[in-house]
N, C-alpha and C. Protein backbone atom coordinates (compact mmCIF):
# COMPACT_ATOMS: atom_id res chain seq x y z
N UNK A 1 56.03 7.70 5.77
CA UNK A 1 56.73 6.55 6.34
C UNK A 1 56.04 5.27 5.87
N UNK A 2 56.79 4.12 5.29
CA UNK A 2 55.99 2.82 4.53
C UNK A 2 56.25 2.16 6.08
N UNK A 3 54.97 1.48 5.73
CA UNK A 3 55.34 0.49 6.62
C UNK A 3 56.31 -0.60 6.87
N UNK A 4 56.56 -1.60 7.51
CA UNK A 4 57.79 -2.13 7.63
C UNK A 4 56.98 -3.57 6.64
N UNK A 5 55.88 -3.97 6.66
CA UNK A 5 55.32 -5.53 6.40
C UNK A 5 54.26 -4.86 5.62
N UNK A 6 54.08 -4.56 4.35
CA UNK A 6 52.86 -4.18 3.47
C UNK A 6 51.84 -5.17 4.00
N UNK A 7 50.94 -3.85 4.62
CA UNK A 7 49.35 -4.69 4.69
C UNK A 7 48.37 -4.53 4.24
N UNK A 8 48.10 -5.86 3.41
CA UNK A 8 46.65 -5.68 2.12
C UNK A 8 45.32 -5.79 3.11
N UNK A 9 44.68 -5.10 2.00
CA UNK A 9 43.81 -4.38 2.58
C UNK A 9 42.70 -5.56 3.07
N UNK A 10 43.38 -6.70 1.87
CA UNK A 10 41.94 -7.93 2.60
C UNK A 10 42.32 -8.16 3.76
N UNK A 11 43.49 -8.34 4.61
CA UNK A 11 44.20 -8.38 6.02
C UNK A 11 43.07 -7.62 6.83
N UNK A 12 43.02 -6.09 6.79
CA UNK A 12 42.04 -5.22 7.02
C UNK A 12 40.65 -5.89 7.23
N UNK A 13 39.99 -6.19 5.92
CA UNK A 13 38.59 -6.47 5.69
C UNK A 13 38.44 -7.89 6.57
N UNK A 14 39.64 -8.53 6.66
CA UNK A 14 39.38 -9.96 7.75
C UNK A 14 39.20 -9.51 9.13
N UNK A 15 39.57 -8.59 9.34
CA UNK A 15 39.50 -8.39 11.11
C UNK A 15 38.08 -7.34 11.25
N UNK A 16 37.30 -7.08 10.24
CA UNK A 16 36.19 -6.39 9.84
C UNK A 16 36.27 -5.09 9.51
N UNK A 17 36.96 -4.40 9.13
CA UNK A 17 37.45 -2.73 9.15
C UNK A 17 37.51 -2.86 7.48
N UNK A 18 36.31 -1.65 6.97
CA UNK A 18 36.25 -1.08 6.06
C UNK A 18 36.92 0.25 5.44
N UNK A 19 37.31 0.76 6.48
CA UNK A 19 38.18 2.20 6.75
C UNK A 19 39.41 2.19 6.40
N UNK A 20 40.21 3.21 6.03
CA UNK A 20 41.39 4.04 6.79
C UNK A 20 40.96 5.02 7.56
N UNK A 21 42.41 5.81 7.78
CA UNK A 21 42.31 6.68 8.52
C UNK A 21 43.97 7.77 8.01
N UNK A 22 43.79 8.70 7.48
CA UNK A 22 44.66 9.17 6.35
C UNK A 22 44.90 10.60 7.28
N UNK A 23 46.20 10.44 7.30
CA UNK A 23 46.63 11.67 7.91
C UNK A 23 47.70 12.67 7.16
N UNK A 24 47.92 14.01 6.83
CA UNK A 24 48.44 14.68 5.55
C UNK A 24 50.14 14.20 6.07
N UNK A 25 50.65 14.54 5.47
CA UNK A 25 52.52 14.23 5.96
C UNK A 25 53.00 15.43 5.96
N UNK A 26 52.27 16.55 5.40
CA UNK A 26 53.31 18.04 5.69
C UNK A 26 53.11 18.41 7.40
N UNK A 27 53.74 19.06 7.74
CA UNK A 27 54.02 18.92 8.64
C UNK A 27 53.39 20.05 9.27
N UNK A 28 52.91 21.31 8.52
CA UNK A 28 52.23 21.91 8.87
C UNK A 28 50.62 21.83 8.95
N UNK A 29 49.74 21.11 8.23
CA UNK A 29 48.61 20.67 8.15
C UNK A 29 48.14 20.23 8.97
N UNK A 30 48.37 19.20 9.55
CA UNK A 30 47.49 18.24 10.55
C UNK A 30 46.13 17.67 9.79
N UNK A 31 45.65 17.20 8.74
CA UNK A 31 44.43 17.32 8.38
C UNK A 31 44.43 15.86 8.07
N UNK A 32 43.23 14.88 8.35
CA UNK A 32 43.06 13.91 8.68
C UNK A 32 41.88 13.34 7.96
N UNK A 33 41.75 12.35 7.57
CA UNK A 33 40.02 12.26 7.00
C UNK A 33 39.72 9.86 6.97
N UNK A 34 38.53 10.07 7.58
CA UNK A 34 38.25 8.72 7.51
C UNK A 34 38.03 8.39 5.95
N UNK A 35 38.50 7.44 5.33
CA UNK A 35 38.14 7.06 3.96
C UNK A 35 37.47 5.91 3.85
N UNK A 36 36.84 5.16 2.84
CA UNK A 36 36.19 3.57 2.87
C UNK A 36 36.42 3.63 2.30
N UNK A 37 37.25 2.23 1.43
CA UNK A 37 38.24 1.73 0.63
C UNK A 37 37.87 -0.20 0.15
N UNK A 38 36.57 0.31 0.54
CA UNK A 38 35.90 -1.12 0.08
C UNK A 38 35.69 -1.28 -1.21
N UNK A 39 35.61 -0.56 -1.83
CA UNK A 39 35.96 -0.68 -3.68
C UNK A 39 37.09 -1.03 -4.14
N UNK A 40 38.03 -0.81 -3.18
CA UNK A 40 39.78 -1.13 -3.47
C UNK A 40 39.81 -2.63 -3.82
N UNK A 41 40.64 -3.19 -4.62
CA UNK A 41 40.70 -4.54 -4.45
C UNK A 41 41.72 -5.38 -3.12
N UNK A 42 41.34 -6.35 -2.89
CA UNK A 42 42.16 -6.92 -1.63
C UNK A 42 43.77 -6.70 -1.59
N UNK A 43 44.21 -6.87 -2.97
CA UNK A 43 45.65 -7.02 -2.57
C UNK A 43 46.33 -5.69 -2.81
N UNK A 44 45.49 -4.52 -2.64
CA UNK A 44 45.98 -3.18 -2.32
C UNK A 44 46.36 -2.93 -0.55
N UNK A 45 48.13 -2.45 -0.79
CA UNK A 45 48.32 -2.34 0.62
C UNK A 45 48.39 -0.92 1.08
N UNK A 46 48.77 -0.54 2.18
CA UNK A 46 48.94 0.76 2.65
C UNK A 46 50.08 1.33 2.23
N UNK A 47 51.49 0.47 1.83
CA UNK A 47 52.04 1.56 1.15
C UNK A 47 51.78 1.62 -0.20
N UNK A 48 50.92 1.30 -0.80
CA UNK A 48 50.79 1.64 -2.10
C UNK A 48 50.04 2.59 -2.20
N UNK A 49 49.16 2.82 -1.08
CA UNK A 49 48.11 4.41 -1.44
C UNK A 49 48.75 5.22 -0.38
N UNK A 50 49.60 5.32 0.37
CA UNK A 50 50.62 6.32 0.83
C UNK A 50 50.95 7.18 0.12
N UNK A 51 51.84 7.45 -0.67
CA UNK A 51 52.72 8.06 -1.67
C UNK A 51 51.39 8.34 -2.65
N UNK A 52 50.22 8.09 -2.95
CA UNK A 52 48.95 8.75 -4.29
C UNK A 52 48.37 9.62 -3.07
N UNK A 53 48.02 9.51 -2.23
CA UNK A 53 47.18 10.52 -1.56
C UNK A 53 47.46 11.75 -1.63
N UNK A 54 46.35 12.87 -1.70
CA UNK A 54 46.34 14.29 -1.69
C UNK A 54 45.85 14.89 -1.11
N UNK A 55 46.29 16.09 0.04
CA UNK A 55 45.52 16.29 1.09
C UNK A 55 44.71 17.44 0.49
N UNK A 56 43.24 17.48 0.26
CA UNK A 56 42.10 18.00 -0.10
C UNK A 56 42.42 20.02 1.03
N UNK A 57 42.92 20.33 1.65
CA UNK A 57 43.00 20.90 2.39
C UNK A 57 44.35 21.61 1.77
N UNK A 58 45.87 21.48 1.49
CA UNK A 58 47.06 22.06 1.59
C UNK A 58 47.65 21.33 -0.06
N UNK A 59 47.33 20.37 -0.33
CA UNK A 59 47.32 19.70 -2.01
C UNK A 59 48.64 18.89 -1.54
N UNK A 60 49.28 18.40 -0.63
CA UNK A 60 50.32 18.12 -0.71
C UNK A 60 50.34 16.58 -0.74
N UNK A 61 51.12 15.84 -1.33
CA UNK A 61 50.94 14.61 -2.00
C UNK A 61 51.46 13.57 -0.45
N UNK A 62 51.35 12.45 -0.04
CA UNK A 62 51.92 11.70 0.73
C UNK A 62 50.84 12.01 1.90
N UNK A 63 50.76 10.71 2.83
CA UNK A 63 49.58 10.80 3.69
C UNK A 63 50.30 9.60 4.46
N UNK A 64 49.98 9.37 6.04
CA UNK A 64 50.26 8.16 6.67
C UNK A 64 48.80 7.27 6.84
N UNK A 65 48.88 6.42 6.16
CA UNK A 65 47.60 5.42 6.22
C UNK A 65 47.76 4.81 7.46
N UNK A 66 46.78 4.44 7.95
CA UNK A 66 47.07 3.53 9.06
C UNK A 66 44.90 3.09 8.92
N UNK A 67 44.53 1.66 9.78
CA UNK A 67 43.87 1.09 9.63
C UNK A 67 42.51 2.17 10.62
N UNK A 68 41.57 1.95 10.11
CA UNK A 68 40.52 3.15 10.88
C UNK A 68 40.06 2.49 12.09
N UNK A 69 40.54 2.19 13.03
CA UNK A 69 39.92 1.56 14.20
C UNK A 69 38.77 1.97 15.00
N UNK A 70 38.36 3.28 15.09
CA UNK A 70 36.99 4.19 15.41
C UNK A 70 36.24 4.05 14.34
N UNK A 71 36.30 3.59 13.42
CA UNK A 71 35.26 3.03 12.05
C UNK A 71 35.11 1.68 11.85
N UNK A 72 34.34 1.04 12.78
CA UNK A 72 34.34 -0.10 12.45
C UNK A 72 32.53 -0.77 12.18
């Protein structure tokens, strides 16, 4: 699912959050993993690494990004 308002990641790094928080999209998995994405450049948003992610666990491509709020 993209988000409705692409949010770059410097958006993120302004409110202090170095994280995601990446969850698989098959529906059978459930598998989840904190990432740091501080190497990313700023104007990378969440739907742009949506659709590249690979869940390390089931291989299946697509992930729901959302901002890591327990990683801060």
């Amino acid at each position: 699912m993209l988000h409705d308002k692409p949010l770059p990641l410097a958006e993120q790094r302004g409110l202090g959050f170095a994280s995601i928080f990446v969850y698989c999209a098959n529906p059978g998995c459930h598998h989840n993993a904190t990432l740091d994405v501080s190497h990313l450049p700023d104007d990378v948003t969440f739907n742009d690494l949506q659709p590249r992610m690979v869940c390390t666990v089931c291989d299946h491509r697509g992930a729901d990004v959302r901002t890591a709020w327990h990683a801060r």
